[in-house]
PDB file of N, CA and C in Angstrom:
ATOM      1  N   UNK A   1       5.198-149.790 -80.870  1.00  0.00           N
ATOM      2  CA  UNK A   1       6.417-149.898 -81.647  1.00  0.00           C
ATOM      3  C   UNK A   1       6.365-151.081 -82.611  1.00  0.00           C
ATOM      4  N   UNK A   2       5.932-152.216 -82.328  1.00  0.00           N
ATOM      5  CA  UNK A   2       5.370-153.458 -82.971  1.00  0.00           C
ATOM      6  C   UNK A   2       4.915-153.012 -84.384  1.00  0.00           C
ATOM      7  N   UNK A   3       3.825-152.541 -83.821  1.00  0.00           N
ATOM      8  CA  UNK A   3       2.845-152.571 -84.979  1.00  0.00           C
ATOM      9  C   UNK A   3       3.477-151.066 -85.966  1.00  0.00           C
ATOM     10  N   UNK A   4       3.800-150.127 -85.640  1.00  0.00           N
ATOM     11  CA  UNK A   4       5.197-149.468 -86.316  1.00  0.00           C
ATOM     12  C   UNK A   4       5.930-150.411 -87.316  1.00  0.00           C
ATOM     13  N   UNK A   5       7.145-151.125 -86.761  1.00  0.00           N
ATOM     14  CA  UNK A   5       7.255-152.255 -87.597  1.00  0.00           C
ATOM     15  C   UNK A   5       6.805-152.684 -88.509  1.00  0.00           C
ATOM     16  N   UNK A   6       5.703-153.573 -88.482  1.00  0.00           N
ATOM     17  CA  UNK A   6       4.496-154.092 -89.215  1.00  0.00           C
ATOM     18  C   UNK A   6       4.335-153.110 -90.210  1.00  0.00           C
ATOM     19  N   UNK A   7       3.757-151.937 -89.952  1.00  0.00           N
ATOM     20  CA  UNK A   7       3.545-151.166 -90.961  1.00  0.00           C
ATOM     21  C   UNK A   7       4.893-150.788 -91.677  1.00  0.00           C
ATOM     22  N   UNK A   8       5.919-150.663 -91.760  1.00  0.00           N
ATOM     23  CA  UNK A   8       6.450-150.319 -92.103  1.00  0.00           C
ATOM     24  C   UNK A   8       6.991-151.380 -93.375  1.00  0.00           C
ATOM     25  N   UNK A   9       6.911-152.425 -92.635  1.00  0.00           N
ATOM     26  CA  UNK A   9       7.082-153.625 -93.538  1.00  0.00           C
ATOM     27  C   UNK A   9       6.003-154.069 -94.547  1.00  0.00           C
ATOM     28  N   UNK A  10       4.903-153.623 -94.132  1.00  0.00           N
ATOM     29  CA  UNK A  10       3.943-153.572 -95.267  1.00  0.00           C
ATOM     30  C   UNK A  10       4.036-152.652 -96.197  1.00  0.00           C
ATOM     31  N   UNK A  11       4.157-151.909 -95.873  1.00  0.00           N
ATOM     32  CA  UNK A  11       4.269-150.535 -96.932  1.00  0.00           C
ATOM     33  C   UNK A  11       5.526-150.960 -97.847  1.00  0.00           C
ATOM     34  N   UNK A  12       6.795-151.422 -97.505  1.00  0.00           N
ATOM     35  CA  UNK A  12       7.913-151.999 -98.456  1.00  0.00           C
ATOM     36  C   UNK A  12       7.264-153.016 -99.459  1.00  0.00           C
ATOM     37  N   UNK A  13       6.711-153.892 -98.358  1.00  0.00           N
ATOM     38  CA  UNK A  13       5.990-155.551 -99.386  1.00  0.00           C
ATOM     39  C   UNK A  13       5.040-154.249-100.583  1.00  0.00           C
ATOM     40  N   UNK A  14       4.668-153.320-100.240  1.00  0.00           N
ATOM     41  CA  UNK A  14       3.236-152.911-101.248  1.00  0.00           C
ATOM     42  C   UNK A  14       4.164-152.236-102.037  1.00  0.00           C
ATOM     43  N   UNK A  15       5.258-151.465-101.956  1.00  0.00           N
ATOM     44  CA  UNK A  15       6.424-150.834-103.029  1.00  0.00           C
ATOM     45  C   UNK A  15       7.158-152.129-103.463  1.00  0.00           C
ATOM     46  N   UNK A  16       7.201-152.786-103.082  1.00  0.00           N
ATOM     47  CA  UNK A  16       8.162-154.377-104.043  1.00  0.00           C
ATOM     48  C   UNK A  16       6.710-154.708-105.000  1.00  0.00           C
ATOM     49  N   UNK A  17       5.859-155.384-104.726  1.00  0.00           N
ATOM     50  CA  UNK A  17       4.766-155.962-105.437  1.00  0.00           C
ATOM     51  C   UNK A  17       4.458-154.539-106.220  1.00  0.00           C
ATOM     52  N   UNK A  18       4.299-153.372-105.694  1.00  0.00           N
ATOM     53  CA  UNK A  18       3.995-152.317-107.231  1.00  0.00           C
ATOM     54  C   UNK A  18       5.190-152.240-108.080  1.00  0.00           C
ATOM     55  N   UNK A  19       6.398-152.270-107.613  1.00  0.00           N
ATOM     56  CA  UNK A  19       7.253-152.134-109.004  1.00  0.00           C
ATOM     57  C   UNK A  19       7.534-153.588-109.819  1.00  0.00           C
ATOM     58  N   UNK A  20       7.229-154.672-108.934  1.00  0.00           N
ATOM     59  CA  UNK A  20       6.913-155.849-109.740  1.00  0.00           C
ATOM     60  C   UNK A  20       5.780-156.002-110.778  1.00  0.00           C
ATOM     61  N   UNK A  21       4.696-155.530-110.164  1.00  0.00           N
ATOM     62  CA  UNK A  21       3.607-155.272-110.855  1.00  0.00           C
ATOM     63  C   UNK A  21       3.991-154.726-112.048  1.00  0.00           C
ATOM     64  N   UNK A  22       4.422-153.484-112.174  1.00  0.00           N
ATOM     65  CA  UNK A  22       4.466-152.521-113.341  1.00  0.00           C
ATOM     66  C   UNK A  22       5.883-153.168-114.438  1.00  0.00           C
ATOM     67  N   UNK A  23       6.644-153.347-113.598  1.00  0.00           N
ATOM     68  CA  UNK A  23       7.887-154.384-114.541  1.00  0.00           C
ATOM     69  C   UNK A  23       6.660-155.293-115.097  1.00  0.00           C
ATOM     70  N   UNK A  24       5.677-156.381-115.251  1.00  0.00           N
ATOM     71  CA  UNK A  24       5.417-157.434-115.304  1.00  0.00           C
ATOM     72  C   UNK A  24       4.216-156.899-116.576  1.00  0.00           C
ATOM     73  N   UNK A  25       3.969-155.811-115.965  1.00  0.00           N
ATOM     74  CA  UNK A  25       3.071-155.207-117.452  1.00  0.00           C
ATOM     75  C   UNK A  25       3.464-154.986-118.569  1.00  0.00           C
ATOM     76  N   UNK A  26       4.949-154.454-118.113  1.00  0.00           N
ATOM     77  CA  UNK A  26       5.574-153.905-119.171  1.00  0.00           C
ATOM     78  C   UNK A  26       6.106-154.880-120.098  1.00  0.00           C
ATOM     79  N   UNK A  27       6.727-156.083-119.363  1.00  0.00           N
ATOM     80  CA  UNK A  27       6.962-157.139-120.286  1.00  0.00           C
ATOM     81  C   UNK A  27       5.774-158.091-121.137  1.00  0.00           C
ATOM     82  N   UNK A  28       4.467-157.873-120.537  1.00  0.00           N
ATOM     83  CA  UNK A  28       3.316-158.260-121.010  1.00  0.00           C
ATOM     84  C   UNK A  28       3.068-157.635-122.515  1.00  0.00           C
ATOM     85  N   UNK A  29       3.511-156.373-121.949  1.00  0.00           N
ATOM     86  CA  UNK A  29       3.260-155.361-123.289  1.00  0.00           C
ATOM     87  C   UNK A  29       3.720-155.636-124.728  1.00  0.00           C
ATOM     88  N   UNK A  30       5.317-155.803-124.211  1.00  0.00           N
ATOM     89  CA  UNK A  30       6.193-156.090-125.267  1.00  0.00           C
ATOM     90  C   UNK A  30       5.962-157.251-125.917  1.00  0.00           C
ATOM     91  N   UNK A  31       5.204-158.575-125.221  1.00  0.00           N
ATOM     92  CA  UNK A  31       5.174-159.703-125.531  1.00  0.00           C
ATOM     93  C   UNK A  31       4.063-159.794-126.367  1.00  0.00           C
ATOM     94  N   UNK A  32       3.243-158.748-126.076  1.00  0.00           N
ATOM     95  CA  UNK A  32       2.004-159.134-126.709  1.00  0.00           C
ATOM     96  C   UNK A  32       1.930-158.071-127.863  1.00  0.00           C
ATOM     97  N   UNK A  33       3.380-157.318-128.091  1.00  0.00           N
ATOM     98  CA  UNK A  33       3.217-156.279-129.519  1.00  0.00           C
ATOM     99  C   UNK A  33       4.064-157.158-130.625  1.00  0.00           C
ATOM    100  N   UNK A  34       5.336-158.467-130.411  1.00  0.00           N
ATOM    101  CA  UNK A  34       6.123-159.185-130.763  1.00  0.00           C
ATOM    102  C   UNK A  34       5.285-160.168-130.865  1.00  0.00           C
ATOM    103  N   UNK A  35       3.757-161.208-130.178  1.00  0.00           N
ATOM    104  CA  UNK A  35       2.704-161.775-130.813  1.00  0.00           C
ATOM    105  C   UNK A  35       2.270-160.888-132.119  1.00  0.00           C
ATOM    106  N   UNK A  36       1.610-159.544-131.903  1.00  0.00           N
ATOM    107  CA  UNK A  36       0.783-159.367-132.979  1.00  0.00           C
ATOM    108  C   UNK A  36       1.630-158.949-134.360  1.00  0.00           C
ATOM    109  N   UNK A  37       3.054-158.648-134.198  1.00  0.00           N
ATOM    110  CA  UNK A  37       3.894-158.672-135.466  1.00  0.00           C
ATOM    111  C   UNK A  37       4.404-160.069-136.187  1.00  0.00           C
ATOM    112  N   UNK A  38       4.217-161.320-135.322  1.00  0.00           N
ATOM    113  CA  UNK A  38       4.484-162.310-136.105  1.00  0.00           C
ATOM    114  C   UNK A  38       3.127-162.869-136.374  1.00  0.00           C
ATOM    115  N   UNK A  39       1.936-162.526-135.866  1.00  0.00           N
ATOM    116  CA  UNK A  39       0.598-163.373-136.185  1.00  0.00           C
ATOM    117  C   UNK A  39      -0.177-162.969-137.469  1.00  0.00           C
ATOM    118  N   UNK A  40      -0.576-163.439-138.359  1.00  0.00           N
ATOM    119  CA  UNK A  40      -1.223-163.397-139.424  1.00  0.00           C
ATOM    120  C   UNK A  40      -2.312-164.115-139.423  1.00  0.00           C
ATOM    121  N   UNK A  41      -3.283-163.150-140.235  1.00  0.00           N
ATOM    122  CA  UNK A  41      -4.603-163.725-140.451  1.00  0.00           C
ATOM    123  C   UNK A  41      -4.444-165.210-141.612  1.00  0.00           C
ATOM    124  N   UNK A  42      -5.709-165.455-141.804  1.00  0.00           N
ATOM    125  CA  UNK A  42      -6.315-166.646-143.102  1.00  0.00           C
ATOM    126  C   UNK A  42      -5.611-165.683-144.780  1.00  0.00           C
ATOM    127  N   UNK A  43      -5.918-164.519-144.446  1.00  0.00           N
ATOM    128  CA  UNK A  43      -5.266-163.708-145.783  1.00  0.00           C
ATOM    129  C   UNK A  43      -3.880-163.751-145.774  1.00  0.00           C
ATOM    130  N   UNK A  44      -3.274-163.364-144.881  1.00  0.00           N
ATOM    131  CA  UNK A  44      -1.805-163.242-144.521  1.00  0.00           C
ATOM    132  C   UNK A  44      -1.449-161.787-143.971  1.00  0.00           C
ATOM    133  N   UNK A  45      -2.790-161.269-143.644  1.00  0.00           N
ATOM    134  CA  UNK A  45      -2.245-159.825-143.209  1.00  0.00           C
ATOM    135  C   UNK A  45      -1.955-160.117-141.518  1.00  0.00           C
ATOM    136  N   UNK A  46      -1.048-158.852-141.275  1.00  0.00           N
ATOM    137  CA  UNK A  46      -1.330-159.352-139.486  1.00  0.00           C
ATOM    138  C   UNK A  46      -2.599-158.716-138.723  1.00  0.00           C
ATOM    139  N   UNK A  47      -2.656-158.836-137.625  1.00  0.00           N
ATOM    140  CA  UNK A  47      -3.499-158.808-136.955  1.00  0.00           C
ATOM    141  C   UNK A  47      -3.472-156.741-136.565  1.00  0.00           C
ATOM    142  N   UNK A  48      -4.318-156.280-136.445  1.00  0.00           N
ATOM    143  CA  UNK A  48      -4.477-154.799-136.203  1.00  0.00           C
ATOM    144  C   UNK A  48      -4.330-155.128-134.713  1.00  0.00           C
ATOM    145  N   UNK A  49      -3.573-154.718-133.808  1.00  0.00           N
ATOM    146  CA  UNK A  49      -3.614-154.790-132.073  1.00  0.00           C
ATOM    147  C   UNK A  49      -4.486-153.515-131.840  1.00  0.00           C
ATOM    148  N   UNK A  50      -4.987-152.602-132.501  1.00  0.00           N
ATOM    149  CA  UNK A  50      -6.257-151.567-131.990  1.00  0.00           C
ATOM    150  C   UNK A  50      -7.614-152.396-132.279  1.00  0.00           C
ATOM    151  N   UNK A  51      -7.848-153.760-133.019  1.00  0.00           N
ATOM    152  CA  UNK A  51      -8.956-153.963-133.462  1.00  0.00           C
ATOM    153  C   UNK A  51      -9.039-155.121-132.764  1.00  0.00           C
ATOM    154  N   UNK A  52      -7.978-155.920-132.256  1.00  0.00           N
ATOM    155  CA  UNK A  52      -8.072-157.127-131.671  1.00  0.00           C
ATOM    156  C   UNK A  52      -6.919-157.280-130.263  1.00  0.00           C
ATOM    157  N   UNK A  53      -7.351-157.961-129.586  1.00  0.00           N
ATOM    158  CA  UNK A  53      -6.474-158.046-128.061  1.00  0.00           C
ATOM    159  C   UNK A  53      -6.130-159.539-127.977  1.00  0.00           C
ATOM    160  N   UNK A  54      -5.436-159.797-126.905  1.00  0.00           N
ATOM    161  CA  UNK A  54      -5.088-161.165-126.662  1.00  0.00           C
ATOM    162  C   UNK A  54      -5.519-161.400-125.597  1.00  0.00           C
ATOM    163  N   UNK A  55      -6.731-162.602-125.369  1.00  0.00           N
ATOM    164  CA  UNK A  55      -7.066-163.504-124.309  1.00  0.00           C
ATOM    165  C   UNK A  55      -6.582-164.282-123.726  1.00  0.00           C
ATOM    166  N   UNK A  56      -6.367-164.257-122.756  1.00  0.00           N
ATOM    167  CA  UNK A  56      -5.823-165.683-121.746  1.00  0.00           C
ATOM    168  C   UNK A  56      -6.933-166.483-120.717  1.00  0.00           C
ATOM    169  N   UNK A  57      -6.742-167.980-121.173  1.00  0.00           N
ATOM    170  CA  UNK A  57      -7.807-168.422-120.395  1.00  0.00           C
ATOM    171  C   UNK A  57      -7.556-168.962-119.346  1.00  0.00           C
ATOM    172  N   UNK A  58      -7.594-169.763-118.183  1.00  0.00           N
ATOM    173  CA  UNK A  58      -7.444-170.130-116.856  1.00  0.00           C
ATOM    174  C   UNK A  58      -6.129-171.204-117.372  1.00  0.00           C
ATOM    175  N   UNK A  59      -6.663-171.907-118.486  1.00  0.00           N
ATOM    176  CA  UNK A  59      -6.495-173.473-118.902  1.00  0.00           C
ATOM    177  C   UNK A  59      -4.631-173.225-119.494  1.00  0.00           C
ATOM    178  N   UNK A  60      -4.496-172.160-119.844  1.00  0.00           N
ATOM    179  CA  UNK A  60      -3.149-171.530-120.006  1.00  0.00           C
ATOM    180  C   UNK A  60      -3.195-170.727-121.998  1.00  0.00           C
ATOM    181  N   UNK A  61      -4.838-171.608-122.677  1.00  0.00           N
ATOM    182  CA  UNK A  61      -4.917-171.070-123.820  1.00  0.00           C
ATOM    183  C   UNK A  61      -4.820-169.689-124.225  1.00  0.00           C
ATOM    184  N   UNK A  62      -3.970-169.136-125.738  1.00  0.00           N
ATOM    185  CA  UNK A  62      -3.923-168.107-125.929  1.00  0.00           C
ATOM    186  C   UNK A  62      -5.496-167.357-126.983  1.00  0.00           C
ATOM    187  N   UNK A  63      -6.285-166.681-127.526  1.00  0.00           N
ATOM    188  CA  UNK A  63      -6.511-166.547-128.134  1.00  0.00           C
ATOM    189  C   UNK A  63      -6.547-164.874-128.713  1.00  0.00           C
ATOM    190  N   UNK A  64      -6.535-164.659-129.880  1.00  0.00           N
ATOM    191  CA  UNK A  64      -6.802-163.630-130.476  1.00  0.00           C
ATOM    192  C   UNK A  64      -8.435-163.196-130.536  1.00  0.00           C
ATOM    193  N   UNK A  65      -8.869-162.083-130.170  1.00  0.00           N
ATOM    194  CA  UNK A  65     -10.359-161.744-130.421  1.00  0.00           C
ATOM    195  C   UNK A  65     -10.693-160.891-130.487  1.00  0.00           C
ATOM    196  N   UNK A  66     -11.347-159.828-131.176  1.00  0.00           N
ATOM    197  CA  UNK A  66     -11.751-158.686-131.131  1.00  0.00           C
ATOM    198  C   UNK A  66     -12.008-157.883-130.658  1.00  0.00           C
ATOM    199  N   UNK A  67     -12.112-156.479-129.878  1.00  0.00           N
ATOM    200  CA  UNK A  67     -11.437-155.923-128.882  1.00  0.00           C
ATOM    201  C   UNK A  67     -12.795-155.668-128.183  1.00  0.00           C
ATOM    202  N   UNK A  68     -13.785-155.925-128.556  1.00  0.00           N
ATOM    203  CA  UNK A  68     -15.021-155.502-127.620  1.00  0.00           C
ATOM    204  C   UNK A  68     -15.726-156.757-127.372  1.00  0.00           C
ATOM    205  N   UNK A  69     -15.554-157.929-128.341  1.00  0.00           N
ATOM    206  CA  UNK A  69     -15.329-158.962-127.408  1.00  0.00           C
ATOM    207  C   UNK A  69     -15.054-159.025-126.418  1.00  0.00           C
ATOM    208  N   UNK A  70     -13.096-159.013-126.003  1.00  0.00           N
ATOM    209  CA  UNK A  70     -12.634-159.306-124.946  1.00  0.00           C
ATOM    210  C   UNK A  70     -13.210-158.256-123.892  1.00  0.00           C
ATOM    211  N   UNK A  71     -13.348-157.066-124.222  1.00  0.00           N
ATOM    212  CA  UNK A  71     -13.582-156.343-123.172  1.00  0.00           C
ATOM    213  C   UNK A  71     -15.182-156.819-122.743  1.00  0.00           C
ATOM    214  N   UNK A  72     -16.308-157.174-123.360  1.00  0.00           N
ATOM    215  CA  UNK A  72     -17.120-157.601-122.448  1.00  0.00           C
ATOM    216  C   UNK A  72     -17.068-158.767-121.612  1.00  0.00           C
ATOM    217  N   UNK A  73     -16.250-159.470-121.644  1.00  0.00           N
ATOM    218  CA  UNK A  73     -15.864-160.957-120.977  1.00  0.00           C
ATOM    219  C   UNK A  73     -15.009-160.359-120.640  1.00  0.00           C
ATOM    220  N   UNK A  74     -13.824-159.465-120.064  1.00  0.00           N
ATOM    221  CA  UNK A  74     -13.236-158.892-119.106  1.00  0.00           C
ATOM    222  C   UNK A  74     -14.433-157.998-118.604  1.00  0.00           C
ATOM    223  N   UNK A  75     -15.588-157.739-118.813  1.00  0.00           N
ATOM    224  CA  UNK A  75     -16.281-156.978-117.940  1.00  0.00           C
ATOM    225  C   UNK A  75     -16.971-158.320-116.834  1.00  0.00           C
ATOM    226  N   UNK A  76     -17.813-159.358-117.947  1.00  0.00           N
ATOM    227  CA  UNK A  76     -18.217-160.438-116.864  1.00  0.00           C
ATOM    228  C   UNK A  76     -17.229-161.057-115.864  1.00  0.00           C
ATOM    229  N   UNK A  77     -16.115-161.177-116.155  1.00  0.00           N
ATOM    230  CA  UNK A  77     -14.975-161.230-115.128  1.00  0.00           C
ATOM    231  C   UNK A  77     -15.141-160.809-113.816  1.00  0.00           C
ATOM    232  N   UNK A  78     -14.990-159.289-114.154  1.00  0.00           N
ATOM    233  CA  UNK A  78     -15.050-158.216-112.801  1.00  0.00           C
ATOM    234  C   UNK A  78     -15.959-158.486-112.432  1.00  0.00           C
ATOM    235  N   UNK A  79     -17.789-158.869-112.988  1.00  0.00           N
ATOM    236  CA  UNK A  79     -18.480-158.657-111.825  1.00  0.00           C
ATOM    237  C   UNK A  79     -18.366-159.739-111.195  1.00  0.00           C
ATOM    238  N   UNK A  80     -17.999-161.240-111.691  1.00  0.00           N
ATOM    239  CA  UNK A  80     -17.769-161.798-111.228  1.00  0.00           C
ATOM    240  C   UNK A  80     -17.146-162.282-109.696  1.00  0.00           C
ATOM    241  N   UNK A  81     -15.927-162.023-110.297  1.00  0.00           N
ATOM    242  CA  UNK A  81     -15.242-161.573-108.517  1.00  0.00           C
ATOM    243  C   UNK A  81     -15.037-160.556-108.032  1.00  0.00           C
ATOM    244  N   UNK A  82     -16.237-159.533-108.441  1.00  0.00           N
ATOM    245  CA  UNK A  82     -16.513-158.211-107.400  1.00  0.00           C
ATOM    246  C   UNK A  82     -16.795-158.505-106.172  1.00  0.00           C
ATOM    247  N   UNK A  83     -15.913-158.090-104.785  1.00  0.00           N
ATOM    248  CA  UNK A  83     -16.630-158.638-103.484  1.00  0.00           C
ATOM    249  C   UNK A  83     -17.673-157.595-103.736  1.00  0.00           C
ATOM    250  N   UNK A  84     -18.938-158.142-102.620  1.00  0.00           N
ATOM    251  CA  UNK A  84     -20.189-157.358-102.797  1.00  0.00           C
ATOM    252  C   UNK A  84     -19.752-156.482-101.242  1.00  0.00           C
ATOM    253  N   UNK A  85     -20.757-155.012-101.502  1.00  0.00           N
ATOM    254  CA  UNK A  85     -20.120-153.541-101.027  1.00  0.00           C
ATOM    255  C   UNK A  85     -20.879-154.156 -99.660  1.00  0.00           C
ATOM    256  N   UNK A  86     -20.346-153.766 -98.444  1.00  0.00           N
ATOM    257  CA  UNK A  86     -20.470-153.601 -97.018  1.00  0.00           C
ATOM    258  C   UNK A  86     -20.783-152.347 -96.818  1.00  0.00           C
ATOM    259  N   UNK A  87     -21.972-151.658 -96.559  1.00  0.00           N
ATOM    260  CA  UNK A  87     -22.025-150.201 -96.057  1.00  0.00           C
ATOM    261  C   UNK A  87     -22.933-150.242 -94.393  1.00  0.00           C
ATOM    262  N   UNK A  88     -22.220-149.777 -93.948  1.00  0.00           N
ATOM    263  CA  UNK A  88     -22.744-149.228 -92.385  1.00  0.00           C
ATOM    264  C   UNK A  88     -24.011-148.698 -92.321  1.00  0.00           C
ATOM    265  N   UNK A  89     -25.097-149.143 -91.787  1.00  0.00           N
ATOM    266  CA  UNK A  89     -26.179-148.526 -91.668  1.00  0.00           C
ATOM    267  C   UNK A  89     -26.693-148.236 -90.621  1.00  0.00           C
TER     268      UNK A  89
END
């Protein structure tokens, strides 16, 4: 019955943290489409958000960078803190 409980209470904590989660994207979203409408290049055009993304670094810096940029340094990321696979043998 305990551990009933337990689970049950986990499963709530994992439905609170997913609709937090998805609220928290969504405001990410908005924040980062209201960056790329006020940001302008050296020309004065703004920034294309299909051609460029927004970086965040540990340190709290923002930067603008090109979208396959960021995505390969969001790839070294992942392998980064990929735990390594456990298989039963």
């Amino acid at each position: 019955m305990e551990l009933r409980r337990e689970r049950d209470k986990l499963l709530q904590d994992k439905l609170s943290l997913d609709k937090r989660s998805v609220s928290l994207k969504h405001k990410f979203s908005v924040l980062e489409a209201q960056l790329f409408q006020r940001l302008q290049n050296e020309t004065g055009q703004q920034y294309d958000p299909q051609m460029y993304s927004v970086l965040h670094t540990d340190d709290g810096r923002v930067f603008i960078v090109p979208r396959d940029t960021h995505q390969q340094q969001h790839d070294e990321q992942k392998k980064r803190h990929r735990k390594p696979d456990h298989k039963d043998t």
